[in-house]
PDB file of N, CA and C in Angstrom:
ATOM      1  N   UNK A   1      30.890  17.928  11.074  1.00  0.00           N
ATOM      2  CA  UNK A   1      30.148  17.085  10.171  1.00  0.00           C
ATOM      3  C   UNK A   1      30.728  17.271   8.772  1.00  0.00           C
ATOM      4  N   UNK A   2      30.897  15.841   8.379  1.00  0.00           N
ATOM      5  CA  UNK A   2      31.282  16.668   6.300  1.00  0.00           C
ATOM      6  C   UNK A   2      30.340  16.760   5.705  1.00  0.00           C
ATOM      7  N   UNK A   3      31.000  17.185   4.682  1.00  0.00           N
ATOM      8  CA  UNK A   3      30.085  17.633   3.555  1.00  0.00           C
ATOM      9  C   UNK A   3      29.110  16.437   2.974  1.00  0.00           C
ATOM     10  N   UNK A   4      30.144  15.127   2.726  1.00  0.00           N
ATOM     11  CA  UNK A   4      28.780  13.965   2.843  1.00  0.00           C
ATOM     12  C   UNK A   4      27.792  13.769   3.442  1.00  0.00           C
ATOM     13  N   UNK A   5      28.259  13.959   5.130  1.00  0.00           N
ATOM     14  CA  UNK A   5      27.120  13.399   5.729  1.00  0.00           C
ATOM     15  C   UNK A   5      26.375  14.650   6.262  1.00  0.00           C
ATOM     16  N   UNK A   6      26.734  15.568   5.537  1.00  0.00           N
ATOM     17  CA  UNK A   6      25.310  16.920   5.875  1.00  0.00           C
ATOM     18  C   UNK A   6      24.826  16.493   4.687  1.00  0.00           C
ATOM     19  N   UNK A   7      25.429  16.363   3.279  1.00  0.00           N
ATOM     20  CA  UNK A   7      23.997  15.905   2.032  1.00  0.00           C
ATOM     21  C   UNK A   7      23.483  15.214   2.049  1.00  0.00           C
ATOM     22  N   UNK A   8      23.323  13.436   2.443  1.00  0.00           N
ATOM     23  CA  UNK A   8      22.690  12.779   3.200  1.00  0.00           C
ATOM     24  C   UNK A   8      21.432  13.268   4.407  1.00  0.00           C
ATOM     25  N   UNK A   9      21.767  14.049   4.857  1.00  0.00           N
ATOM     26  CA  UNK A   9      20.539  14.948   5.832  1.00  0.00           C
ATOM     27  C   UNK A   9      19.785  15.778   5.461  1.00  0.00           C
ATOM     28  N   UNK A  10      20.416  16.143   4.416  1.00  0.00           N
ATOM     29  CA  UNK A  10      19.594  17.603   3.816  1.00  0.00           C
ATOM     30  C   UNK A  10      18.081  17.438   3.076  1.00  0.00           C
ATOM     31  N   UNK A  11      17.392  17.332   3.337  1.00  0.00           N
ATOM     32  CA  UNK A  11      15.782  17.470   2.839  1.00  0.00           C
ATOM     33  C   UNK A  11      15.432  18.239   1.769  1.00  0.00           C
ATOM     34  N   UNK A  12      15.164  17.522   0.602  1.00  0.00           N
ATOM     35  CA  UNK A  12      14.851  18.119  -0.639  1.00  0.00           C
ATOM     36  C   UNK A  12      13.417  18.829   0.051  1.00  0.00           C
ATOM     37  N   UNK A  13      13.177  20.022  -0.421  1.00  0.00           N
ATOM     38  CA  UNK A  13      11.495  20.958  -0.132  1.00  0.00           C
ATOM     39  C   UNK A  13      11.776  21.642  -1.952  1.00  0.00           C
ATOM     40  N   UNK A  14      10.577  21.347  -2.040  1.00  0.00           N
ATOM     41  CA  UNK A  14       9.808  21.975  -4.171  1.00  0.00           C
ATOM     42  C   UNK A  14       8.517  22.618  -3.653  1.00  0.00           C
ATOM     43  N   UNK A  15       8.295  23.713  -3.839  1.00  0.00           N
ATOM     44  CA  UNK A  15       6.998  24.409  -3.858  1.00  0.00           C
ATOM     45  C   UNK A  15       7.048  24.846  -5.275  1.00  0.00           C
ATOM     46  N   UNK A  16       5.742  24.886  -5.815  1.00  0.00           N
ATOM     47  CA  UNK A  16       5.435  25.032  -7.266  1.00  0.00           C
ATOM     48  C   UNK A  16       3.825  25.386  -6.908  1.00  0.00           C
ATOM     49  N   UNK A  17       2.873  25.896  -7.978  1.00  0.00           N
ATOM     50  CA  UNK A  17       1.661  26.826  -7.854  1.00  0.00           C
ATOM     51  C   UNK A  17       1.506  26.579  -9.600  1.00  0.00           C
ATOM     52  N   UNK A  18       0.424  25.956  -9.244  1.00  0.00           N
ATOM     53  CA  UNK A  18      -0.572  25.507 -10.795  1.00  0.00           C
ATOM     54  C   UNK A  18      -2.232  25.681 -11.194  1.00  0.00           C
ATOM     55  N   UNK A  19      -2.290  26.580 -11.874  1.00  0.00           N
ATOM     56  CA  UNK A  19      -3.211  27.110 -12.163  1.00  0.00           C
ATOM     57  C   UNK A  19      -4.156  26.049 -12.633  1.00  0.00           C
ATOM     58  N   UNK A  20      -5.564  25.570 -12.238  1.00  0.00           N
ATOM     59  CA  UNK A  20      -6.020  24.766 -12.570  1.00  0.00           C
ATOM     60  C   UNK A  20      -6.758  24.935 -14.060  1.00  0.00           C
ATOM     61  N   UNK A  21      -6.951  23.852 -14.699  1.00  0.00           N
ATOM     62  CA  UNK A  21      -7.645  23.942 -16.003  1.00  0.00           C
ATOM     63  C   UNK A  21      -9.606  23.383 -16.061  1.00  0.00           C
ATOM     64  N   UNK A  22      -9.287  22.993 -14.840  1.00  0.00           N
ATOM     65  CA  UNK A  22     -10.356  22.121 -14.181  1.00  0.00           C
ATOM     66  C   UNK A  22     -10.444  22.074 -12.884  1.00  0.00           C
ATOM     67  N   UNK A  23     -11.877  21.396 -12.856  1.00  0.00           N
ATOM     68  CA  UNK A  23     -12.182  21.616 -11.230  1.00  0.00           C
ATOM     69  C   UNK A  23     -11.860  20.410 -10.344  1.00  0.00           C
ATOM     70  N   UNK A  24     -10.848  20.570  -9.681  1.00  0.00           N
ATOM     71  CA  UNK A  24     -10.184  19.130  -8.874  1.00  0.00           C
ATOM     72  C   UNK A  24     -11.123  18.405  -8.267  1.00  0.00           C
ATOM     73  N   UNK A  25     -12.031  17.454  -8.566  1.00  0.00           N
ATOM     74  CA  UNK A  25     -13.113  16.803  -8.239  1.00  0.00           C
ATOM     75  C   UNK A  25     -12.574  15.443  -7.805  1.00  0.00           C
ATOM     76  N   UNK A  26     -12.867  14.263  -7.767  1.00  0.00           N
ATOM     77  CA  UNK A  26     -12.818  12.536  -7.298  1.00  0.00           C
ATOM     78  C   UNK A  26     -12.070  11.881  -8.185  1.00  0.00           C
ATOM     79  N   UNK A  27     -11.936  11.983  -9.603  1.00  0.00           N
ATOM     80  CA  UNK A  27     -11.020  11.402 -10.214  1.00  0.00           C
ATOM     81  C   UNK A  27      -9.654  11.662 -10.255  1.00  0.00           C
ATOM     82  N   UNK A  28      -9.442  13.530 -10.357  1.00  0.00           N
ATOM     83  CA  UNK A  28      -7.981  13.758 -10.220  1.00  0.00           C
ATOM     84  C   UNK A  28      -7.355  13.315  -9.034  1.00  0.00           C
ATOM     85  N   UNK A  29      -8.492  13.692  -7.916  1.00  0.00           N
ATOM     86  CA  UNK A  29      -8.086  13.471  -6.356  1.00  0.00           C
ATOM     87  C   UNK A  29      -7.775  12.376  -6.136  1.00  0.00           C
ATOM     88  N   UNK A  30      -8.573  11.116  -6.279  1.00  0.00           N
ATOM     89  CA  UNK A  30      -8.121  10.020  -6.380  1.00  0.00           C
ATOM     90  C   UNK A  30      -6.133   9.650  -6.778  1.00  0.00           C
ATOM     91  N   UNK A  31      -6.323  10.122  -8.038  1.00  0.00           N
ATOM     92  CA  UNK A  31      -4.399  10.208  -8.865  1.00  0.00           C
ATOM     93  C   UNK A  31      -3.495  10.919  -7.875  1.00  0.00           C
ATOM     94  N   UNK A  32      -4.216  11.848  -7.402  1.00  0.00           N
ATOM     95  CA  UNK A  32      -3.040  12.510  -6.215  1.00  0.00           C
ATOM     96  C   UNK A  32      -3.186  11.620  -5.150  1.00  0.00           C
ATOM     97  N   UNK A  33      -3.861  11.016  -4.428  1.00  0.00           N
ATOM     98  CA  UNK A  33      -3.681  10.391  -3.235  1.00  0.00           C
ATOM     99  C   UNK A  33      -2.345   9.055  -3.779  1.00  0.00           C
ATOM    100  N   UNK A  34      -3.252   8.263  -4.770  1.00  0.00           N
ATOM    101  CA  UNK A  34      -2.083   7.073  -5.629  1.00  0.00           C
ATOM    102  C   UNK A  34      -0.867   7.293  -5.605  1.00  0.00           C
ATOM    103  N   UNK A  35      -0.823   8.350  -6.409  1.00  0.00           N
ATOM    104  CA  UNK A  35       0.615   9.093  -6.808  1.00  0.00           C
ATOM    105  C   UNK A  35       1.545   9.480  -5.287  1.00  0.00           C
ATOM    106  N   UNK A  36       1.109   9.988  -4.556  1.00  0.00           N
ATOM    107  CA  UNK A  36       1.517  10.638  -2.738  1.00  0.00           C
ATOM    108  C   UNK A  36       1.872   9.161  -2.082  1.00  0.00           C
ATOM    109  N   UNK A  37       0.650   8.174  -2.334  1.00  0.00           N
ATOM    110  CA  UNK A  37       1.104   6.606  -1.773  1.00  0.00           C
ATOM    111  C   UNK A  37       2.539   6.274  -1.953  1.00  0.00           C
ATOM    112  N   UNK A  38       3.115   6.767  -3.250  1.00  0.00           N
ATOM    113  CA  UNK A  38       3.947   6.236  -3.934  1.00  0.00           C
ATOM    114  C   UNK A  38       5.438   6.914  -3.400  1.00  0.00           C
ATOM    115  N   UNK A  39       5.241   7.900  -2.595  1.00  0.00           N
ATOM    116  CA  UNK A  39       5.937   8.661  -2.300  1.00  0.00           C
ATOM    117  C   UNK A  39       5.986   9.015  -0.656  1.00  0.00           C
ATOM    118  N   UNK A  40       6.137   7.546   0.588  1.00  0.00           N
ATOM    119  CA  UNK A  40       5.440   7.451   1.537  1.00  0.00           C
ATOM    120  C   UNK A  40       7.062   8.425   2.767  1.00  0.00           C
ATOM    121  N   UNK A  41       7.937   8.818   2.013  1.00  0.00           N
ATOM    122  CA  UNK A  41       8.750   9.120   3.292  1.00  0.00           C
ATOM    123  C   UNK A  41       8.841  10.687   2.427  1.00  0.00           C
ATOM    124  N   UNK A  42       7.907  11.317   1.628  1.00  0.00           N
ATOM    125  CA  UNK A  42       7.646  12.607   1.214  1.00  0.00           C
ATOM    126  C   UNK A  42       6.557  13.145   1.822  1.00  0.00           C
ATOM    127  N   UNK A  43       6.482  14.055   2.500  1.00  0.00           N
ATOM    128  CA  UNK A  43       5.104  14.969   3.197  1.00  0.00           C
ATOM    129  C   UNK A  43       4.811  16.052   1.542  1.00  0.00           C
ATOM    130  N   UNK A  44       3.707  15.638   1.225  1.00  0.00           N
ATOM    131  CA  UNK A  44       2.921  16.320   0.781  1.00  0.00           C
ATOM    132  C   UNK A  44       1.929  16.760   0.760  1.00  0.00           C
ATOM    133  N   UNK A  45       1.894  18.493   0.389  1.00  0.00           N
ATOM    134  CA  UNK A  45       0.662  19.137   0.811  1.00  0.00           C
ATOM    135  C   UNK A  45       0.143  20.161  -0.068  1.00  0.00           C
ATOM    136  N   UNK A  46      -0.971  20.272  -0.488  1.00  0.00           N
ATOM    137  CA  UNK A  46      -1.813  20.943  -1.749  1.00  0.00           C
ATOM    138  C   UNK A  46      -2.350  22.420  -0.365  1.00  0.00           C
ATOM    139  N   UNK A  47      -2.487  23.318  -1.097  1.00  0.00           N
ATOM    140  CA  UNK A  47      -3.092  24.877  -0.410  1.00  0.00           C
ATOM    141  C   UNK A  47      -3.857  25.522  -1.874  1.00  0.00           C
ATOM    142  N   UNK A  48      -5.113  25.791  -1.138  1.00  0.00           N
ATOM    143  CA  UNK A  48      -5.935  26.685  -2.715  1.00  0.00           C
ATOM    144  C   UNK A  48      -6.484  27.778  -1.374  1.00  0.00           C
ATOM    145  N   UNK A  49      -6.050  28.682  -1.684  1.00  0.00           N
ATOM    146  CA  UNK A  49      -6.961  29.701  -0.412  1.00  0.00           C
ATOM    147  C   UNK A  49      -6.316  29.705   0.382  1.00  0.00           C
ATOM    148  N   UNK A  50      -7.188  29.508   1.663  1.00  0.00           N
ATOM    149  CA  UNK A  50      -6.677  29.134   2.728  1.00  0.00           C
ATOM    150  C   UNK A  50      -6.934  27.771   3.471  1.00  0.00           C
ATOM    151  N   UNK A  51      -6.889  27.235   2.806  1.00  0.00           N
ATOM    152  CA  UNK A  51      -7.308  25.392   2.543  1.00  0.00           C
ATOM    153  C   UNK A  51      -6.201  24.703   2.150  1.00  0.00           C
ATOM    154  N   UNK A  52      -5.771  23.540   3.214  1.00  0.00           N
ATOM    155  CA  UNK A  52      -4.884  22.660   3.174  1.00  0.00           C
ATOM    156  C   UNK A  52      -5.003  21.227   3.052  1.00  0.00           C
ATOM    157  N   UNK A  53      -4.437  20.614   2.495  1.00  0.00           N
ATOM    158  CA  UNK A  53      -4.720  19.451   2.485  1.00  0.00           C
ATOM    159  C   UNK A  53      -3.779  18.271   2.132  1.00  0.00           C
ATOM    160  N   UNK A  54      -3.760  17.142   2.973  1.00  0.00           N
ATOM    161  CA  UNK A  54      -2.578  15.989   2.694  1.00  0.00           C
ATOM    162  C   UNK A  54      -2.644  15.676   1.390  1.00  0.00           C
ATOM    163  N   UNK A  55      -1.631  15.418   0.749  1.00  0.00           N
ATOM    164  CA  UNK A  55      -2.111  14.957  -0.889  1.00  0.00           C
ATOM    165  C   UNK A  55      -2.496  13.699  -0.726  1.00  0.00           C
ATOM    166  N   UNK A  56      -2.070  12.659   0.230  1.00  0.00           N
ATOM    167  CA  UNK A  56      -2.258  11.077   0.324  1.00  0.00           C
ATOM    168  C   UNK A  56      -4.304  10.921   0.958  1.00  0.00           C
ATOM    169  N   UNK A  57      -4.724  11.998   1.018  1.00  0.00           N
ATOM    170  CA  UNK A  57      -6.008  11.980   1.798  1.00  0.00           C
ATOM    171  C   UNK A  57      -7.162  12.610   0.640  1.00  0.00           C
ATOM    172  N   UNK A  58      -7.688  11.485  -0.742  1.00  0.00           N
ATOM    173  CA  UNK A  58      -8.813  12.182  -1.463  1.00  0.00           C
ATOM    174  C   UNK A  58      -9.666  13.167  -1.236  1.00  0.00           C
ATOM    175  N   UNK A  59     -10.530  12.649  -0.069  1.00  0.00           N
ATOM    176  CA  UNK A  59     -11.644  13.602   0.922  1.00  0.00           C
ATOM    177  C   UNK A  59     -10.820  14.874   0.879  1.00  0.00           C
ATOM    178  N   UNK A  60      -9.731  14.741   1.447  1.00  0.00           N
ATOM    179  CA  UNK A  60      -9.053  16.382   1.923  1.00  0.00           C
ATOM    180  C   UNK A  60      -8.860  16.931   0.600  1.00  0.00           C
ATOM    181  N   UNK A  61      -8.094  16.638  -0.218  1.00  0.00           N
ATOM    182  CA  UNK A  61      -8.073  17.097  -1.846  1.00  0.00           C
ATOM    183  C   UNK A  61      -9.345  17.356  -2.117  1.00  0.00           C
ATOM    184  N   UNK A  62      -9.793  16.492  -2.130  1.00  0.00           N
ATOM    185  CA  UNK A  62     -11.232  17.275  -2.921  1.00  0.00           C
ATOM    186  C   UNK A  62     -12.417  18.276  -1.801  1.00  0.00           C
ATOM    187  N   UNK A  63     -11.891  18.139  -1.006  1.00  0.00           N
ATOM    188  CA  UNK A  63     -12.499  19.520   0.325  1.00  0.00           C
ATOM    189  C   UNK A  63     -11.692  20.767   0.151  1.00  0.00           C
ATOM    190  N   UNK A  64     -10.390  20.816  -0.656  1.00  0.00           N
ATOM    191  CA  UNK A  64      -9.798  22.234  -0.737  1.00  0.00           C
ATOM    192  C   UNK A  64     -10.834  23.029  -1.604  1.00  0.00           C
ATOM    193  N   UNK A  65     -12.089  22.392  -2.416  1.00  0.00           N
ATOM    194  CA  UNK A  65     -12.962  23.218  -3.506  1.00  0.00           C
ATOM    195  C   UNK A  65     -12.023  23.915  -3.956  1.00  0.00           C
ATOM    196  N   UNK A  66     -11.026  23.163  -4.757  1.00  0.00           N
ATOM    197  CA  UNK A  66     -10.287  23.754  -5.850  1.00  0.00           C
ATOM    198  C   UNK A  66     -11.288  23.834  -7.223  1.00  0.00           C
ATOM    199  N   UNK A  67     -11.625  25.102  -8.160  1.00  0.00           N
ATOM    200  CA  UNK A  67     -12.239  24.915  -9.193  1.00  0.00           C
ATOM    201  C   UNK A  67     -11.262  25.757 -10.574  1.00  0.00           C
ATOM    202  N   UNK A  68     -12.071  25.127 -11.707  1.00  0.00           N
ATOM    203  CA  UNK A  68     -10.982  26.329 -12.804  1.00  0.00           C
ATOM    204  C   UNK A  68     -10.725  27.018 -12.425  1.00  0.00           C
ATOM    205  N   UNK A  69      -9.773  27.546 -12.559  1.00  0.00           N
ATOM    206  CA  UNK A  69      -8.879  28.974 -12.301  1.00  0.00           C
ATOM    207  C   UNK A  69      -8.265  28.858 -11.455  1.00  0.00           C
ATOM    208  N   UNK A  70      -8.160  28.227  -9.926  1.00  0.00           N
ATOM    209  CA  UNK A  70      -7.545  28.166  -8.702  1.00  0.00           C
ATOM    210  C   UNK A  70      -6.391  27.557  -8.930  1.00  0.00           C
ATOM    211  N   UNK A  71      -5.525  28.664  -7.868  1.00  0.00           N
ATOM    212  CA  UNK A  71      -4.409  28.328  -7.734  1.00  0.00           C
ATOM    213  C   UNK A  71      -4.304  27.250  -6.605  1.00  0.00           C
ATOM    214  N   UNK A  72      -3.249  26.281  -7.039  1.00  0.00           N
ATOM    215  CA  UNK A  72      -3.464  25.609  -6.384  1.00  0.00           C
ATOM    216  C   UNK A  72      -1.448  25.421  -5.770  1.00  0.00           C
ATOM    217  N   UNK A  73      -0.788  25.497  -4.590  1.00  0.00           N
ATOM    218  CA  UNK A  73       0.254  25.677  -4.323  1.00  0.00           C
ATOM    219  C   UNK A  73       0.904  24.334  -4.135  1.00  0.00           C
ATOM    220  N   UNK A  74       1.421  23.450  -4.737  1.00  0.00           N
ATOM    221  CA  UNK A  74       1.728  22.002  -4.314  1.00  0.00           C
ATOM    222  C   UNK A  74       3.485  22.457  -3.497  1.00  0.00           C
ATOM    223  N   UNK A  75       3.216  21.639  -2.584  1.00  0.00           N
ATOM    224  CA  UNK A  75       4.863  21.748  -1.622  1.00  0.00           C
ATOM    225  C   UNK A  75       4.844  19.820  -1.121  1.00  0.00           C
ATOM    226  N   UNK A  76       6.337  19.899  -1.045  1.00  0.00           N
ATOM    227  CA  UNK A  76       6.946  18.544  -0.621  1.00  0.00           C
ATOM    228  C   UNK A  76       8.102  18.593  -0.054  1.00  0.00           C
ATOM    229  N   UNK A  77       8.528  17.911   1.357  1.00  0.00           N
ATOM    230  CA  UNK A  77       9.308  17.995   1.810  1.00  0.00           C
ATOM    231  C   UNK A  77       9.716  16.262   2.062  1.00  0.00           C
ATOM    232  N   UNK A  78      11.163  15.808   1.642  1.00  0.00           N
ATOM    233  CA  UNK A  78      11.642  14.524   1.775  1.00  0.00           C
ATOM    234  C   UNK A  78      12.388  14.239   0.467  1.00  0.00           C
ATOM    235  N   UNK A  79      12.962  13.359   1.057  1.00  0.00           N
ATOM    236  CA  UNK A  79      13.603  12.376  -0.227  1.00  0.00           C
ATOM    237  C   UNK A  79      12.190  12.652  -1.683  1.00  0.00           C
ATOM    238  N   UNK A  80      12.771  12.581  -2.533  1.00  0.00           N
ATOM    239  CA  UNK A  80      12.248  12.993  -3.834  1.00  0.00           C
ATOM    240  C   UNK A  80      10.690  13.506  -3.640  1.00  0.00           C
ATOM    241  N   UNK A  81      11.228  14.728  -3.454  1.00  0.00           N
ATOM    242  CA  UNK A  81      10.278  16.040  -3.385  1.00  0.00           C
ATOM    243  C   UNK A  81       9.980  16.476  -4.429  1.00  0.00           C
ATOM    244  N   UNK A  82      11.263  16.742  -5.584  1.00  0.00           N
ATOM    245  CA  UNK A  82      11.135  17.505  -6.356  1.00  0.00           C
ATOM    246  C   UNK A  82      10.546  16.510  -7.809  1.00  0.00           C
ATOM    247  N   UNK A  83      10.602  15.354  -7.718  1.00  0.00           N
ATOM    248  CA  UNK A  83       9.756  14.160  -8.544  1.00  0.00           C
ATOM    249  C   UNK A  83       8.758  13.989  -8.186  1.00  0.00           C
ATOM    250  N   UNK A  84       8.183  14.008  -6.964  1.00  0.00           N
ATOM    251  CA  UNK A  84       6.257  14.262  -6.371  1.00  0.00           C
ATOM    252  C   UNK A  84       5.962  15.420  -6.615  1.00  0.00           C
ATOM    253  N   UNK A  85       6.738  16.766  -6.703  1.00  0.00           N
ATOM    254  CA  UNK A  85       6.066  17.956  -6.994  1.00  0.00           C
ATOM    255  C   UNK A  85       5.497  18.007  -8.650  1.00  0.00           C
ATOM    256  N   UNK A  86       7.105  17.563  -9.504  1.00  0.00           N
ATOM    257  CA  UNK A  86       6.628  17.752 -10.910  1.00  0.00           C
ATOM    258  C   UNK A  86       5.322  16.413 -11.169  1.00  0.00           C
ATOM    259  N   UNK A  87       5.293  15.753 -10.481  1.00  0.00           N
ATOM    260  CA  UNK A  87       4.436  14.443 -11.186  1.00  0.00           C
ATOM    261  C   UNK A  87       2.915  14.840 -10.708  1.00  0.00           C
ATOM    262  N   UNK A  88       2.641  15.553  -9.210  1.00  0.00           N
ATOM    263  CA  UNK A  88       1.509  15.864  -8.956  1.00  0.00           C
ATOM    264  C   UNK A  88       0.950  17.304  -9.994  1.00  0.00           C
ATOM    265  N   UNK A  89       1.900  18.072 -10.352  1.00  0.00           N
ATOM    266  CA  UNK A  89       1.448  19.147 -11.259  1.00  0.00           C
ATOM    267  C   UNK A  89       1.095  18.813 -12.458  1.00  0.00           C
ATOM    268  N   UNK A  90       2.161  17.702 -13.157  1.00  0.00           N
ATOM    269  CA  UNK A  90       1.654  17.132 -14.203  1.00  0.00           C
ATOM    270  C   UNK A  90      -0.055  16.837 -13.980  1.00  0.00           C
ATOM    271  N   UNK A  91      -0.379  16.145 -12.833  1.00  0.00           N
ATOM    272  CA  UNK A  91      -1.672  15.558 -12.734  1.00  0.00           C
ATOM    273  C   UNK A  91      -2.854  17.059 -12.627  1.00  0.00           C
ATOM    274  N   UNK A  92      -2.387  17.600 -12.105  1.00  0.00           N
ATOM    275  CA  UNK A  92      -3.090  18.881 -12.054  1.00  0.00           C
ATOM    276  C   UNK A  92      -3.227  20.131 -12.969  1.00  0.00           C
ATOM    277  N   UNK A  93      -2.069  20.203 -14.116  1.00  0.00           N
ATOM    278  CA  UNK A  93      -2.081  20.662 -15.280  1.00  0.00           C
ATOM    279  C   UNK A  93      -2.544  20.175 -16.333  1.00  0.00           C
ATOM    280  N   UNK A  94      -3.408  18.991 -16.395  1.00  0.00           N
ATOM    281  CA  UNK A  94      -3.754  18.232 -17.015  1.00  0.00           C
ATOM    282  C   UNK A  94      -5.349  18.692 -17.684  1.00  0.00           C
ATOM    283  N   UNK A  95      -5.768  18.639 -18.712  1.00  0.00           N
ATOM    284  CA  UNK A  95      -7.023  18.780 -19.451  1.00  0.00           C
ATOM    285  C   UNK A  95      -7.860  17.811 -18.763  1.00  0.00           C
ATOM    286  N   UNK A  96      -9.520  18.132 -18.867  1.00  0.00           N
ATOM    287  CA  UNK A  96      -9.785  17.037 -18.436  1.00  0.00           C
ATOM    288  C   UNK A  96      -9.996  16.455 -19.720  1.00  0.00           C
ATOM    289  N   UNK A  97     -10.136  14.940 -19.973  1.00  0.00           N
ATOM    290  CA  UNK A  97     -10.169  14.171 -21.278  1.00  0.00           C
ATOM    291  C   UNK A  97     -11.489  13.301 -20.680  1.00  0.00           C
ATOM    292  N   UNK A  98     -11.900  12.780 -21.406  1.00  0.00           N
ATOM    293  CA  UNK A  98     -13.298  11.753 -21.763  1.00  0.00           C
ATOM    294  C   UNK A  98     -12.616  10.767 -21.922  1.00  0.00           C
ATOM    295  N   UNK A  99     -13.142   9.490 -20.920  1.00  0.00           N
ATOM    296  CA  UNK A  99     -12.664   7.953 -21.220  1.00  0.00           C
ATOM    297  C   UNK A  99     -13.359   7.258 -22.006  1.00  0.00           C
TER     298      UNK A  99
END
């Protein structure tokens, strides 16, 4: 096999771990499912504990009872992994703000 067509095969995987500032409730969860839509040939998956959850699945996000302080482990495996990892942390490092 060459070297092209093994990089072509090769599967970007980003694990990253973000300390929450807030308690991952229905609105953030919501942005992670959107955001995961957007990213449909990437497997992504959130862990707080021992609690897993699809990022594309709200209910499951917001069933990890992630609250302040929790770590929360974001991983992605696929074609732009490492652009769903930083964009879901962005969403999860985030203050909460008042609309």
């Amino acid at each position: 096999m060459s070297a092209n067509s093994e990089a072509r095969h090769a599967i970007d995987a980003v694990v990253r771990v973000v300390v929450l500032p807030k308690h991952l409730h229905a609105r953030p969860a919501g942005q992670l499912a959107q955001l995961a839509a957007r990213h449909p040939s990437t497997a992504i998956e959130l862990v707080a504990g021992q609690r897993r959850a699809n990022a594309r699945s709200v209910l499951a996000v917001m069933g990890l009872g992630a609250v302040t302080g929790t770590e929360v482990l974001v991983s992605a495996a696929g074609p732009g992994a490492a652009v769903a990892v930083y964009e879901i942390c962005r969403i999860l490092a985030a203050p909460e703000t008042e609309d």
